[in-house]
C-alpha atoms as a PDB file:
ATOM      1  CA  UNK A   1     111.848  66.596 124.645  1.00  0.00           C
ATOM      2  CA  UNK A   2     111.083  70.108 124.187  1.00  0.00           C
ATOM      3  CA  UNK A   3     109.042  71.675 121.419  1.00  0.00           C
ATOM      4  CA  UNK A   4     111.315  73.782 118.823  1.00  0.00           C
ATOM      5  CA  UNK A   5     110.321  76.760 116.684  1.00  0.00           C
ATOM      6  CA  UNK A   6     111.936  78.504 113.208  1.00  0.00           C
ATOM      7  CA  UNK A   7     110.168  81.665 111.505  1.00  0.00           C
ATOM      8  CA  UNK A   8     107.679  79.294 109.839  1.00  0.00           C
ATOM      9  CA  UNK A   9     107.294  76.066 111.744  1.00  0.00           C
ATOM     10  CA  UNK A  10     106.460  74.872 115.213  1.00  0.00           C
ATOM     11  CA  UNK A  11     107.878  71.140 115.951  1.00  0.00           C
ATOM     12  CA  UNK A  12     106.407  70.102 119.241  1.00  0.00           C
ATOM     13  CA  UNK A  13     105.225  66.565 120.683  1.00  0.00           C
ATOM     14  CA  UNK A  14     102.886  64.557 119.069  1.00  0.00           C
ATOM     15  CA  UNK A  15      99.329  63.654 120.506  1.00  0.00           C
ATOM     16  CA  UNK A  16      97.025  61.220 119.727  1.00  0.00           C
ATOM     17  CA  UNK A  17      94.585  64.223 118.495  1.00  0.00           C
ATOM     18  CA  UNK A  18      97.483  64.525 115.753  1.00  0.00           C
ATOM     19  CA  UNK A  19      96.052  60.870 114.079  1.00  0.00           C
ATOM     20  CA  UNK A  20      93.376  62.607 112.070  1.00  0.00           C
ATOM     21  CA  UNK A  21      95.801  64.690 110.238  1.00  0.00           C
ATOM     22  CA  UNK A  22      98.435  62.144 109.760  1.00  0.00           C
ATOM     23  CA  UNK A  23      96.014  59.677 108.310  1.00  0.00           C
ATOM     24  CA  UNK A  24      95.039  62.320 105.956  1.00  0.00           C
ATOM     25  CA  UNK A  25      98.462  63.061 105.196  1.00  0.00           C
ATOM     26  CA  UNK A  26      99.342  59.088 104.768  1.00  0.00           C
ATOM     27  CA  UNK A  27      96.675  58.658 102.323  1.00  0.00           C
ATOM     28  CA  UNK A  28      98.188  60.823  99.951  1.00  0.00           C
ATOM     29  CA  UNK A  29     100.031  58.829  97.700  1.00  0.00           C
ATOM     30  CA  UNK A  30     101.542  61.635  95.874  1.00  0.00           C
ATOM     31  CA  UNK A  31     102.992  62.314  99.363  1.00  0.00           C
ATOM     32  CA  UNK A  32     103.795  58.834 100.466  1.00  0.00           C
ATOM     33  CA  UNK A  33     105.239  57.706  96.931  1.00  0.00           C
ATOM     34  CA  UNK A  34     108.647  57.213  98.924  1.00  0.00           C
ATOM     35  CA  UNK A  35     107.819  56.111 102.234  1.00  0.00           C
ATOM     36  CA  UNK A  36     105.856  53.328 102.186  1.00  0.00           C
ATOM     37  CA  UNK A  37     102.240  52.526 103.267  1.00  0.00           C
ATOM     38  CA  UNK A  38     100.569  54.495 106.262  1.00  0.00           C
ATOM     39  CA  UNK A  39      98.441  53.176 108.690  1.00  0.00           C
ATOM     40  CA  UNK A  40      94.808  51.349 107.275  1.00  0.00           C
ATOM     41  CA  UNK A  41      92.701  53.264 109.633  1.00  0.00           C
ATOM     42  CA  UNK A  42      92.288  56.092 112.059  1.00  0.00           C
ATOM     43  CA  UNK A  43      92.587  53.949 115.072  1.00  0.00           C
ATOM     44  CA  UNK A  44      96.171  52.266 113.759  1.00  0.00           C
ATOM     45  CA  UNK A  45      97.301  55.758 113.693  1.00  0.00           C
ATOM     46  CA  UNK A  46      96.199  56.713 116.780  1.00  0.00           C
ATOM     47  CA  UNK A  47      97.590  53.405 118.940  1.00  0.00           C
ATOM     48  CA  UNK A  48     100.892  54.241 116.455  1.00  0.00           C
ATOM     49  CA  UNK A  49     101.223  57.585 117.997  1.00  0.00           C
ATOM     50  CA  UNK A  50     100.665  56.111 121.539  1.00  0.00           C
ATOM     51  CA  UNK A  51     103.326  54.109 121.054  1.00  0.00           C
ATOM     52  CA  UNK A  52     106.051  56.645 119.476  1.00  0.00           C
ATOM     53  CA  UNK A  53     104.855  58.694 122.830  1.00  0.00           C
ATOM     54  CA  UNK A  54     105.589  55.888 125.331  1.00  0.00           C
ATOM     55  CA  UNK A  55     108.316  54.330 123.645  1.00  0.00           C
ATOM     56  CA  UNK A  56     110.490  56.592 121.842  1.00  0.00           C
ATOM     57  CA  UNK A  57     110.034  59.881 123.913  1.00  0.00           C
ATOM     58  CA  UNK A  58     111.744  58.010 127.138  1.00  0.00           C
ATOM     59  CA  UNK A  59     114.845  57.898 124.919  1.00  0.00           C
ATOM     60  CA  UNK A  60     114.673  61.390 124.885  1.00  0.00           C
ATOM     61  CA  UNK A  61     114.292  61.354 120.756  1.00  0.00           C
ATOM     62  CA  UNK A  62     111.581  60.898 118.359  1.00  0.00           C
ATOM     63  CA  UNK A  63     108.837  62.538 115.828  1.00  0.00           C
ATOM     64  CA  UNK A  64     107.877  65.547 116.480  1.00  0.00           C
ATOM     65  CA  UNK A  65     104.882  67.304 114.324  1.00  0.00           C
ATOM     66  CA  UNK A  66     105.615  70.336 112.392  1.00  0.00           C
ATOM     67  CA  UNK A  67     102.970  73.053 112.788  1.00  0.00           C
ATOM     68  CA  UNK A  68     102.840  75.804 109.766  1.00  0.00           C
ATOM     69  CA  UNK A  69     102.591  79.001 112.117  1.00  0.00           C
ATOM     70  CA  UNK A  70     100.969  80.974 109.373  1.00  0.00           C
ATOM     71  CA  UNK A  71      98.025  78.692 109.651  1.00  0.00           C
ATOM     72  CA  UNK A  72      98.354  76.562 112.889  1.00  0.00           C
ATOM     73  CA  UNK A  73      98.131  73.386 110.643  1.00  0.00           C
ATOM     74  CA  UNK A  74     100.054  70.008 110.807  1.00  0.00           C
ATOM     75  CA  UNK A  75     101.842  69.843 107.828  1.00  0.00           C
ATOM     76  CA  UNK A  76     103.764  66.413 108.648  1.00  0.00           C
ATOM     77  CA  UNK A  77     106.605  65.821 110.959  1.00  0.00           C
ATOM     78  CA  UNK A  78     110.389  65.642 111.657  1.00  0.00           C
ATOM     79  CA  UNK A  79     112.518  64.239 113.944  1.00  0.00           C
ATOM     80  CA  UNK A  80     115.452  61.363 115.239  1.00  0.00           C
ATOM     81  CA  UNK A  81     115.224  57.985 115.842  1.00  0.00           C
ATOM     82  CA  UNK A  82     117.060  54.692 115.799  1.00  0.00           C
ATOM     83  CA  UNK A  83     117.577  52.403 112.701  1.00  0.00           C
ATOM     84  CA  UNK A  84     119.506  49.372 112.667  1.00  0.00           C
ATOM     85  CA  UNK A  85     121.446  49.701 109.742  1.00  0.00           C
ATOM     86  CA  UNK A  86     124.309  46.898 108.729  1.00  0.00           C
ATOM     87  CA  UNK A  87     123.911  44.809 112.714  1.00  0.00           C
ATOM     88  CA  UNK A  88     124.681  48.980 114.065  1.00  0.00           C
ATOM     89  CA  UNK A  89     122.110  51.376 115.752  1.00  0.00           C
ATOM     90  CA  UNK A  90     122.179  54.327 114.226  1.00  0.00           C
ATOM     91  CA  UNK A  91     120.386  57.909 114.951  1.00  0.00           C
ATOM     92  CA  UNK A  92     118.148  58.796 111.635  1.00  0.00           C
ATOM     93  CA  UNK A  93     116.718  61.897 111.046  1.00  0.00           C
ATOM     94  CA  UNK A  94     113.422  61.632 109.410  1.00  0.00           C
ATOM     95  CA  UNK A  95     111.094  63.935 107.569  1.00  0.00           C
ATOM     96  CA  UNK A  96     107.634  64.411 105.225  1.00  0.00           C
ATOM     97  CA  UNK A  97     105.647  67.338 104.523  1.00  0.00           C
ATOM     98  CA  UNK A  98     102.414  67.546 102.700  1.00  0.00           C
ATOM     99  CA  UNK A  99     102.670  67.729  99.285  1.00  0.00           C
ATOM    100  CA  UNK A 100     100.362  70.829  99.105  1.00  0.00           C
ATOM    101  CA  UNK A 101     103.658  72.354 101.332  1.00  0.00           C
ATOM    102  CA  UNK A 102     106.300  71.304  99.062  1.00  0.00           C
ATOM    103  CA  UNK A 103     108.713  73.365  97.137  1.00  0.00           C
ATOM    104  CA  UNK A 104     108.935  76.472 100.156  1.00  0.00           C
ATOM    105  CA  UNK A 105     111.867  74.985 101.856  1.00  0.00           C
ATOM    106  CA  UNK A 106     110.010  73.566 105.390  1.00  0.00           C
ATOM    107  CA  UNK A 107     111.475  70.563 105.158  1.00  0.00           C
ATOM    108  CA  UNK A 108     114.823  71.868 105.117  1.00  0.00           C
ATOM    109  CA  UNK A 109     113.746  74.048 107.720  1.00  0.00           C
ATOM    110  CA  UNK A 110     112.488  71.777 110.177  1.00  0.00           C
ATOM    111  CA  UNK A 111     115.286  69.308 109.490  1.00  0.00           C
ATOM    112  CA  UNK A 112     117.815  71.954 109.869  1.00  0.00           C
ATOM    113  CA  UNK A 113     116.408  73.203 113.376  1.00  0.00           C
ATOM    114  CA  UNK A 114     116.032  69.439 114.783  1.00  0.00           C
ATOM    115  CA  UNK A 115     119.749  69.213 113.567  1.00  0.00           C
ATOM    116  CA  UNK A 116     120.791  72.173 115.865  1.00  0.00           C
ATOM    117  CA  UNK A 117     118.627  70.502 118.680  1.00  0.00           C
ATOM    118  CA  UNK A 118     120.794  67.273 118.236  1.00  0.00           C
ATOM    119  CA  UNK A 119     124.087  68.707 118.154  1.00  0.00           C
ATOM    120  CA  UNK A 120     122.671  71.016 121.577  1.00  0.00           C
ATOM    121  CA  UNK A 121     120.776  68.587 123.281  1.00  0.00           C
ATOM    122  CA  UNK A 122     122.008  64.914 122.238  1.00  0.00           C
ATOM    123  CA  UNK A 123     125.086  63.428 122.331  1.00  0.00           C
ATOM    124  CA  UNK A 124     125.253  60.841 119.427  1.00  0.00           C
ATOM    125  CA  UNK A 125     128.325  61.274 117.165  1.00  0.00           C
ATOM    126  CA  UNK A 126     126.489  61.105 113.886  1.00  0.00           C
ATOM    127  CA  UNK A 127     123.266  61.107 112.530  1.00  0.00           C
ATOM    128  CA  UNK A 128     122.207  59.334 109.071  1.00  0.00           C
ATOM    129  CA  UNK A 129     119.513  60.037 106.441  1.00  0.00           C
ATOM    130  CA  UNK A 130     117.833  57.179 104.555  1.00  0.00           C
ATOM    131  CA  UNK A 131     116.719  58.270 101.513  1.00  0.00           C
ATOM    132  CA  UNK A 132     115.252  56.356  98.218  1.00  0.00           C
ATOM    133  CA  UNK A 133     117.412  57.079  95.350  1.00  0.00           C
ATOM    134  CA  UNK A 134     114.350  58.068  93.511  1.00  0.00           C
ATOM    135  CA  UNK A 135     113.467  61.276  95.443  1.00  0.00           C
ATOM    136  CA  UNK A 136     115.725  64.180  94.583  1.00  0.00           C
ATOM    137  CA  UNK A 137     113.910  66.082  96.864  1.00  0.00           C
ATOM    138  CA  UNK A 138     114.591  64.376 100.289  1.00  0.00           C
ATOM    139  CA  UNK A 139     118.220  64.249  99.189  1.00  0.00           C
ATOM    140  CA  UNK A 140     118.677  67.644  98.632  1.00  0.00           C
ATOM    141  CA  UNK A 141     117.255  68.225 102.091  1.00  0.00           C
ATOM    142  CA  UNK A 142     120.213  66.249 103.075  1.00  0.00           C
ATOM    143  CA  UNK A 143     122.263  67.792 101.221  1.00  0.00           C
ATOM    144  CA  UNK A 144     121.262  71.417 102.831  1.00  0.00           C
ATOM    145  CA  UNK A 145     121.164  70.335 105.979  1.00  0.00           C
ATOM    146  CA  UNK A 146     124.814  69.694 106.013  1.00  0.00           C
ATOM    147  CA  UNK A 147     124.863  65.807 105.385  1.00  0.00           C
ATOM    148  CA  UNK A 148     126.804  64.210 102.638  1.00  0.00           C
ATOM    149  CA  UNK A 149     126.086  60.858 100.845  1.00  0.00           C
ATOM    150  CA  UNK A 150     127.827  58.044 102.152  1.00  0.00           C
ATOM    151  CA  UNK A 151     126.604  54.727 100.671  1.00  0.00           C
ATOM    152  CA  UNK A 152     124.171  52.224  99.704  1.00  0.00           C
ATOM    153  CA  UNK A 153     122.189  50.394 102.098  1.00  0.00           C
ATOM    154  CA  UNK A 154     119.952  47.772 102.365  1.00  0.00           C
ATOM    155  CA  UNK A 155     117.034  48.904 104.668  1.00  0.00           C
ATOM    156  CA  UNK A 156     114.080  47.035 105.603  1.00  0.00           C
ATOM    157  CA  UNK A 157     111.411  46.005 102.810  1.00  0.00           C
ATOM    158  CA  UNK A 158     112.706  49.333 101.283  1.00  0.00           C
ATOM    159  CA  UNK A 159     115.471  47.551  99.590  1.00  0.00           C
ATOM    160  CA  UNK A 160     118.501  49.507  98.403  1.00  0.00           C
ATOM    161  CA  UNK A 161     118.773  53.382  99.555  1.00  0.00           C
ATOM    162  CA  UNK A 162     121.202  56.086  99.953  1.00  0.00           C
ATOM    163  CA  UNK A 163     122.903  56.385 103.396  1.00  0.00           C
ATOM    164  CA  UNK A 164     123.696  60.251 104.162  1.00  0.00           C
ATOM    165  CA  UNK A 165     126.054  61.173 106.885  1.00  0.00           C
ATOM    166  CA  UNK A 166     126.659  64.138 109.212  1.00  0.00           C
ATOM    167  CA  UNK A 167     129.047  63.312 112.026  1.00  0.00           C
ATOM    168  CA  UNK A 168     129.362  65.581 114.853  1.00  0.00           C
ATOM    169  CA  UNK A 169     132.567  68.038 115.140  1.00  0.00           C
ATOM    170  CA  UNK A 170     134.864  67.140 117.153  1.00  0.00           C
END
């Protein structure tokens, strides 16, 4: 998986020197309000990372963090992976971004540019969003990025959320 760059943002590779910032950003509940709870320490985060690296990278998907140029700092991540949704695997693209980051359009950014690696690189026919009905925000990322709602879902311990589509053209 190879790292990816836009005017603003760097999304390369996580590495377990990432945890410190992650666990930072996790314990902002502002920031986590729709995502559920982070990691309890330093060294969950850390043997999570190790895990996305060994596990998911092989697939030749996964997290990548996204790196504010301006600054060189980790500002949260983006990136594909696989949900079971309704018995089906399906290719999700995920995102968060600091709070202190929010409203400049870097989540649309970095969504939009791992989009354009997946339709490059990757040959899935689709890719879904998951997104709680409560945050506007991630579903106008979404929206930007091309994807268009699709349906409810029951994910997880998340309970109901949106499903957002983008299928490949043909």
């Amino acid at each position: 998986m190879q790292d990816l760059a836009t005017d603003r943002l760097i999304l390369r590779q996580l590495s377990v020197d990432d945890a410190p910032d992650f666990f930072r950003l996790y314990g902002d509940p502002e920031t986590m309000r729709y995502m559920g709870q982070g990691p309890s320490s330093l060294a969950e985060e850390q043997r999570h990372i190790q895990q996305h690296i060994l596990q998911i990278y092989p697939l030749g998907i996964g997290l990548r963090a996204v790196i504010f140029k301006a600054t060189g700092t980790l500002i949260g991540y983006c990136g594909l992976l696989v949900q079971e949704i309704e018995d089906r695997p399906e290719l999700e693209i995920a995102y968060l971004i600091d709070r202190a980051y929010w409203g400049r359009g870097l989540a649309t950014e970095a969504a939009a540019r791992t989009v354009q690696d997946w339709r490059e690189h990757l040959t899935q026919d689709r890719l879904i969003a998951l997104v709680d009905p409560r945050n506007g925000a991630s579903a106008r990322v979404a929206q930007k990025i091309g994807m268009r709602y699709a349906r409810d879902v029951d994910y997880k311990t998340f309970g109901s959320v949106q499903l957002y589509l983008l299928a490949r053209e043909s």
